[in-house]
Every structure is written in C-alpha cells, then in structure tokens.
Protein backbone atom coordinates (compact mmCIF):
# COMPACT_ATOMS: atom_id res chain seq x y z
CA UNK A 1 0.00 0.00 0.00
CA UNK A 2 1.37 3.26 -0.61
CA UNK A 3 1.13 6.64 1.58
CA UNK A 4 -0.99 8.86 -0.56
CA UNK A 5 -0.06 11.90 1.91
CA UNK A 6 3.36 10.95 1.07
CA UNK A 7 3.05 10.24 -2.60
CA UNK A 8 0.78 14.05 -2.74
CA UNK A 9 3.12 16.27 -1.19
CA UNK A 10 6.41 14.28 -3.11
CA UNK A 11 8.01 15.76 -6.28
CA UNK A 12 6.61 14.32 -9.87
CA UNK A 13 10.33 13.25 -10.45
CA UNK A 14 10.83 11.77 -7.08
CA UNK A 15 8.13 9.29 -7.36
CA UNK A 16 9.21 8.79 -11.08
CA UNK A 17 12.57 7.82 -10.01
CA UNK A 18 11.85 5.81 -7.28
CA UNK A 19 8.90 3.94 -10.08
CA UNK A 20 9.15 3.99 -13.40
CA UNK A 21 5.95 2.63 -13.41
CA UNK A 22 4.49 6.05 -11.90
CA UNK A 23 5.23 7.95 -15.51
CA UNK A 24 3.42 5.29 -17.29
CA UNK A 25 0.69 5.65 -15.04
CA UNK A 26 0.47 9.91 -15.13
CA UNK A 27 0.14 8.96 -19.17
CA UNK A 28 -2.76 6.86 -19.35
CA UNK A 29 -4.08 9.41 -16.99
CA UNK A 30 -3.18 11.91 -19.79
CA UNK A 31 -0.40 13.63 -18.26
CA UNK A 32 3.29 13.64 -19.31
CA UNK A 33 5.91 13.22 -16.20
CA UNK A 34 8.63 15.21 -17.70
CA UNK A 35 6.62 18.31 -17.79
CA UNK A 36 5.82 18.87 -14.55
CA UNK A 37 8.98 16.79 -12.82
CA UNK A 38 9.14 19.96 -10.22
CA UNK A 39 5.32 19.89 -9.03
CA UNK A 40 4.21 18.19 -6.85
CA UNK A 41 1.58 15.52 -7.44
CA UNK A 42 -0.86 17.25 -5.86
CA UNK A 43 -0.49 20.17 -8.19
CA UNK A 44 -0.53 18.37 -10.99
CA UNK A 45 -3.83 16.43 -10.24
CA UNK A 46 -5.25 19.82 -9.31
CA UNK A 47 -4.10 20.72 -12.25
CA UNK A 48 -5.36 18.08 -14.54
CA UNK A 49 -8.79 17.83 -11.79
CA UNK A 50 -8.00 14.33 -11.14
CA UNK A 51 -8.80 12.64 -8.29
CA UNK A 52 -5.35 12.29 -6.71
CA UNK A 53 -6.35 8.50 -5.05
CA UNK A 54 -7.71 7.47 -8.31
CA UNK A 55 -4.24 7.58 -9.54
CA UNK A 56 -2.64 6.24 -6.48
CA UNK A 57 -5.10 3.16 -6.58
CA UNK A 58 -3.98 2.65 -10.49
CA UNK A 59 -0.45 2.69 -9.30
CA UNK A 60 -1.37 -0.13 -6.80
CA UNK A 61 -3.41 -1.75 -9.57
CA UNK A 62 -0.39 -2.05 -11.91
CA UNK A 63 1.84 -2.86 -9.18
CA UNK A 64 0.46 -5.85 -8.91
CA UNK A 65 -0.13 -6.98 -12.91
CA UNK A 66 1.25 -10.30 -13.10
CA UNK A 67 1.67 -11.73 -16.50
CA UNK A 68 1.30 -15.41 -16.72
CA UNK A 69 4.45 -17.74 -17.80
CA UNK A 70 4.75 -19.51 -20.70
CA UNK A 71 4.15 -22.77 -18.23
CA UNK A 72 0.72 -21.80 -17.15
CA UNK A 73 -0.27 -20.85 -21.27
CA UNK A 74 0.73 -24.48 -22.45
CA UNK A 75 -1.99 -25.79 -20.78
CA UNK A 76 -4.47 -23.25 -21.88
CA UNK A 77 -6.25 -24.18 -25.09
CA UNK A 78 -5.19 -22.54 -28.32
CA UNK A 79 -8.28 -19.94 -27.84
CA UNK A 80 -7.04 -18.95 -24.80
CA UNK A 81 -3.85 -17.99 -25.99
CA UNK A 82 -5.23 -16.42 -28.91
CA UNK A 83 -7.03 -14.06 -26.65
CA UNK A 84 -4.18 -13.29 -24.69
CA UNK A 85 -1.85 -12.42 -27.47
CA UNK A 86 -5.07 -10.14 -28.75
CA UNK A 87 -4.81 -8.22 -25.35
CA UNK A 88 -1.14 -7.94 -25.59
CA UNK A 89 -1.36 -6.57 -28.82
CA UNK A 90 -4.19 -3.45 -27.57
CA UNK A 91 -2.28 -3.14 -25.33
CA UNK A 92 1.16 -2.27 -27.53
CA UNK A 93 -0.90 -0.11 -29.50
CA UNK A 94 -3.03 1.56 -27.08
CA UNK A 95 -0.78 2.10 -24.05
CA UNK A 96 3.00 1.34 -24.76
CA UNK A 97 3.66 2.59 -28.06
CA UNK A 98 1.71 5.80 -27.32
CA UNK A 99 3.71 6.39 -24.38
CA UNK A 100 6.73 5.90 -25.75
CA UNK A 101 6.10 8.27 -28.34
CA UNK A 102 5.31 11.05 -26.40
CA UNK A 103 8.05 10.47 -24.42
CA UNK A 104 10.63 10.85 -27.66
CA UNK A 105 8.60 13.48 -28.82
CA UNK A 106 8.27 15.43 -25.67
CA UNK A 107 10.62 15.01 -23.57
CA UNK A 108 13.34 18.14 -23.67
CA UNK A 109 17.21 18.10 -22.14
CA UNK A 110 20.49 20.25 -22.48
CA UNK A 111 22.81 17.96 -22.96
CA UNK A 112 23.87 18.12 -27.09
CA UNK A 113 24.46 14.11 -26.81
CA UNK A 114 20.76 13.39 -25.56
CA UNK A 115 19.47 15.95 -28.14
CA UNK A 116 20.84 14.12 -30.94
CA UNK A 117 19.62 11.13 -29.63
CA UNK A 118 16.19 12.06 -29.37
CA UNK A 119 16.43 13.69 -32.78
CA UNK A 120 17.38 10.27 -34.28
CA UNK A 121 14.65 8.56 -32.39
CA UNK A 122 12.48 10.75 -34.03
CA UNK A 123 12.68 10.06 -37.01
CA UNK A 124 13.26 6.48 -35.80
CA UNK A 125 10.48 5.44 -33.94
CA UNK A 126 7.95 6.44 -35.78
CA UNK A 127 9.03 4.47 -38.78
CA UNK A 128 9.26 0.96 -36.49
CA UNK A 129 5.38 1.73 -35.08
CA UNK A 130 4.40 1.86 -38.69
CA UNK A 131 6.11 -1.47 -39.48
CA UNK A 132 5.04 -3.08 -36.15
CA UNK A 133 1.58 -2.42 -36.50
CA UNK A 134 1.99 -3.87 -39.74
CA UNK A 135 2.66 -6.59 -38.35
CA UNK A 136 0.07 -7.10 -35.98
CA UNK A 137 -2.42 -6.58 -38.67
CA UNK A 138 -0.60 -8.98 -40.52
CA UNK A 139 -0.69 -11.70 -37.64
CA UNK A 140 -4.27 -11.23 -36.36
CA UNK A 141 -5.57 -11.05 -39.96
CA UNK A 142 -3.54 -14.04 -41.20
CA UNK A 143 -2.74 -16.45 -38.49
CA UNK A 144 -5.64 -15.55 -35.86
CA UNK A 145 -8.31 -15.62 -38.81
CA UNK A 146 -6.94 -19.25 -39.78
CA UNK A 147 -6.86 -20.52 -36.54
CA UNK A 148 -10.51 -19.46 -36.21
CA UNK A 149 -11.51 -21.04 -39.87
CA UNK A 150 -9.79 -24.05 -38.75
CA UNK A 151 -12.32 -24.02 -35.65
CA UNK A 152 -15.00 -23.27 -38.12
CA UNK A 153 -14.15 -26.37 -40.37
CA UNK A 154 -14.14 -28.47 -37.29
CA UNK A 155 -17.36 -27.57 -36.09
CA UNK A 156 -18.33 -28.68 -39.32
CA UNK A 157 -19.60 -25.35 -40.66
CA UNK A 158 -18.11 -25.84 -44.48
CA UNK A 159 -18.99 -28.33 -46.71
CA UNK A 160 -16.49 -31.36 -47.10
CA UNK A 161 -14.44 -30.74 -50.13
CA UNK A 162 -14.71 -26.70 -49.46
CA UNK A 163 -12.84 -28.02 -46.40
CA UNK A 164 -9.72 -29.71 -48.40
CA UNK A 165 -9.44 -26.72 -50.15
CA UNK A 166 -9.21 -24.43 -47.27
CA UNK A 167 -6.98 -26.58 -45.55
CA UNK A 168 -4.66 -27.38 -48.10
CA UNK A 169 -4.08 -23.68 -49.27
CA UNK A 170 -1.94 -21.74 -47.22
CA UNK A 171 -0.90 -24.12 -44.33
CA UNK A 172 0.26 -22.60 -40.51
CA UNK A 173 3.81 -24.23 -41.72
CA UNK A 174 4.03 -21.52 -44.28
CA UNK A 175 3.10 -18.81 -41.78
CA UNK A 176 5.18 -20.05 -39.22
CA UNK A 177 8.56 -19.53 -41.65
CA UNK A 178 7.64 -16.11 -42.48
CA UNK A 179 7.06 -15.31 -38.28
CA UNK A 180 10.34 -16.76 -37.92
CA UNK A 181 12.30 -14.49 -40.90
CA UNK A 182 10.99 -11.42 -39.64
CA UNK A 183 13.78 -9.07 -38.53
CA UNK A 184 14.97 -7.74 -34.81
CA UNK A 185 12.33 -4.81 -35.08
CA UNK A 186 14.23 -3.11 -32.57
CA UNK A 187 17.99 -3.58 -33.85
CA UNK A 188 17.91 -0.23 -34.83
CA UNK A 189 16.78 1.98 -31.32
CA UNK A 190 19.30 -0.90 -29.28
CA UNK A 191 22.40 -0.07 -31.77
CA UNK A 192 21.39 3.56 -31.37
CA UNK A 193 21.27 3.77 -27.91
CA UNK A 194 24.18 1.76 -27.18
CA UNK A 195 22.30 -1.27 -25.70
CA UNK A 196 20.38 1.67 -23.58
CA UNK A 197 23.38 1.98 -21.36
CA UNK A 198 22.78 6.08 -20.04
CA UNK A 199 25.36 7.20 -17.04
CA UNK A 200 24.31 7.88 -13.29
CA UNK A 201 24.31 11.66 -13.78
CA UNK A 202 21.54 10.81 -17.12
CA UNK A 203 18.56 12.95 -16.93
CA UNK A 204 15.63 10.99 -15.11
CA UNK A 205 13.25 11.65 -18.32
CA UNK A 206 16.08 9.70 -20.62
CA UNK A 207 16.41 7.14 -17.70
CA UNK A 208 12.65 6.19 -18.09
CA UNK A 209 12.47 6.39 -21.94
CA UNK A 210 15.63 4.19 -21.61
CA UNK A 211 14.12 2.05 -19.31
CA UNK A 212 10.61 2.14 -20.66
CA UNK A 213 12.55 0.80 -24.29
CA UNK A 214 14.70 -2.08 -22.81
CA UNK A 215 11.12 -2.88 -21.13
CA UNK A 216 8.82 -2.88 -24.19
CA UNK A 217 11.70 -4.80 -25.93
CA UNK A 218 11.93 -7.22 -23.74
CA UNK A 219 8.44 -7.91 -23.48
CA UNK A 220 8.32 -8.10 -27.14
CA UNK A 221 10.85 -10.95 -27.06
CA UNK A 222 8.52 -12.86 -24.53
CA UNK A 223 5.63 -12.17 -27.10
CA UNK A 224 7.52 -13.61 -29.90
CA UNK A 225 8.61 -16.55 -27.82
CA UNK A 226 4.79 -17.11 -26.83
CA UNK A 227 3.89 -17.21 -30.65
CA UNK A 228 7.22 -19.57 -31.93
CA UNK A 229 7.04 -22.04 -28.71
CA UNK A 230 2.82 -22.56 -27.96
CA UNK A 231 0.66 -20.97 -30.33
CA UNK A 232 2.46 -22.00 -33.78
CA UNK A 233 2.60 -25.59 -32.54
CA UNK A 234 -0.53 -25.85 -31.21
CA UNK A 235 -1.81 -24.15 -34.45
CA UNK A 236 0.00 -26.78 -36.62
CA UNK A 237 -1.09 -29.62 -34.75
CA UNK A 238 -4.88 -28.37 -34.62
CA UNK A 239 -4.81 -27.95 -38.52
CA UNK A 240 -3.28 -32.09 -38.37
CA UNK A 241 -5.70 -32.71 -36.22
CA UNK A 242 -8.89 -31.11 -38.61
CA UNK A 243 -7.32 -32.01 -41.88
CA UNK A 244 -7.41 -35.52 -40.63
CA UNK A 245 -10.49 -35.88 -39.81
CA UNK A 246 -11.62 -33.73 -43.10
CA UNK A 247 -10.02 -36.56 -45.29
CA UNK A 248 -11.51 -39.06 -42.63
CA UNK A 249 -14.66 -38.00 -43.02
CA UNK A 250 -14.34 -38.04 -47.50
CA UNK A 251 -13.55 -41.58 -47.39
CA UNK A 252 -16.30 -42.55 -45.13
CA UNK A 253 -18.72 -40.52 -47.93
C-alpha cells in the first residue's frame, strides 16, 4: 500500500525515479511526467482535476499486474492464448507505443548528446510503429483468422471438399517460416542507444524512456517466444488434427 499523503506532497520526479511505473501511469491518466517533474503531485492532479487516489489506486493496480508464464499458457487451449496475445497486442498499441512516443517526442534536455539522440529517435520510432503495427495486422488477420476457420471447419460449418481446399491452401507451416524471418524490429533503437546503457548523472526523463525501451523490448521478445514455442505448434497440430479428420470424413462418404 502506498502513503498517498506521502506520494501528494512528493516531487513528480521523485516518485518517477523511485517507479518507473508512476510515468506510465500519469500517461494513461493523460499527463506527461517530464513536464511537470518539479510539481508536486498534488499540483498536478489539481491541475489536470484528477482525483489524486484514483491515480494512487492505479499505481497499486499495476503494481500488482502479473503476466502469466509460458508454463501456465501451455496448458491453456489454443483460444485462450489467442485471446491473450489479442490483449497484448491493444495493449502495444493503445498504451506502450503511445507512451513511448510522447516520451521521444516530448521530452526536452540540455545535454547536445541526448538531443541528438532524441532527434534520431524521431525520425526512428515512428518508422518501427508503422512497421510493427503492420505486423500485428498482418498476424491477427492471417494467423488468428486461420486458426478461427480451422475451428470453423471443425465444427463442421463448411462443406467437405470446401474443407480440403481451405486446408490445403496456405498451411500454418508456411506462416510459421515467415514469423520466424521477420527481422529484430528493434535492432535499430538498441544499436542507437548503445544497448540503452545512459550514465548515473543521465537525466531521469532519458532514464525512463531508456528504461521504458529495454522494457517494451523485452516484453516483445517474450511475445515472440509465446507465438514460436505454444501458439504456432498448437496451431500446426490443430490444422493435423482437422485435416485428418476432413479426409476421414471423405472416405467414409
């Protein structure tokens, strides 16, 4: 539980640099940390009129986010992890990416070195949202719309040789090699930033956007592990599993 007399009367950039977390959360309340890092929260929900113990009680409710491991999703059916990779992927779009933008966008320092940085990143960053929401539109439209036909097919909702067809034209193999080709998206922002290494004395607003990086990246590894390990397999093996009894069921005709 935290103090919320503390937390009001405490500096925005105290509280950010004691929990990163607490600049994600000021965002999806609409407010960027780096612009008010000398007010006090208090101010700033004054500011904003936002209930200052709303915001506390988010920080508490993201404190305690737990994402499951790639143990508990094996045993989850494939719908399951569909679902959960759907959520991931909102959430990417809806709260990460945004965030991260407005940070490289926003975010303002004297240093010449960090200025040049940001400057690459934007021009950068933008360019990698556009190709990784590419990709998600790709995926979801592609391999989450076959796994769902393949559902449809085994609930018997096409007709028999309609069926073959489906099945036989564009397999999850053929998916799964082009998932697997697809380049480090973030190569690029890691080589730039020098693996995101920043020195002590580093501005706190580059220490979260550093941070906040190495974080999205690394959860984007986890993602992509999710999707190669559990659902790709489970996807092949469900389109064995329908294709057999497809052909099963043209013999027995």
């Amino acid at each position: 539980m935290f103090d919320s007399k503390d937390i009001e009367k405490s500096p925005i950039k105290e509280l950010v640099s004691e929990n990163y977390v607490f600049a994600a959360v000021l965002h999806y309340f609409g407010i960027s940390f780096f612009q008010y890092e000398h007010n006090s929260l208090f101010e700033v929900c004054k500011k904003y009129k936002i209930n200052s113990q709303q915001l506390i009680d988010e920080l508490e409710s993201w404190a305690k986010i737990k994402e499951p491991t790639s143990e508990e999703l094996y045993f989850h059916p494939i719908e399951v992890l569909v679902s959960y990779l759907k959520r991931k992927h909102y959430f990417f779009v809806r709260q990460e990416l945004p965030f991260l933008s407005n940070m490289i966008s926003g975010i303002k320092v004297q240093d010449d070195a960090y200025s040049g940085i940001l400057a690459d990143l934007r021009i950068m960053f933008p360019l990698f949202v556009d190709d990784f929401i590419h990709h998600i539109h790709e995926e979801e439209s592609r391999l989450f719309n076959r796994i769902k036909l393949l559902h449809q097919i085994e609930a018997d909702e096409y007709r028999l040789n309609d069926a073959l067809y489906i099945l036989e034209k564009s397999p999850v193999t053929l998916l799964s090699e082009a998932h697997d080709a697809h380049d480090d998206e973030m190569e690029g922002i890691r080589k730039l930033t020098k693996d995101y290494f920043l020195p002590i004395d580093a501005p706190i607003s580059m220490k979260v956007l550093y941070n906040e990086l190495q974080v999205f990246e690394k959860e984007l590894s986890i993602h992509a592990q999710i999707e190669d390990r559990l659902l790709f397999p489970k996807a092949i093996e469900l389109e064995k599993e329908v294709l057999r009894k497809v052909k099963k069921q043209i013999r027995n005709n």
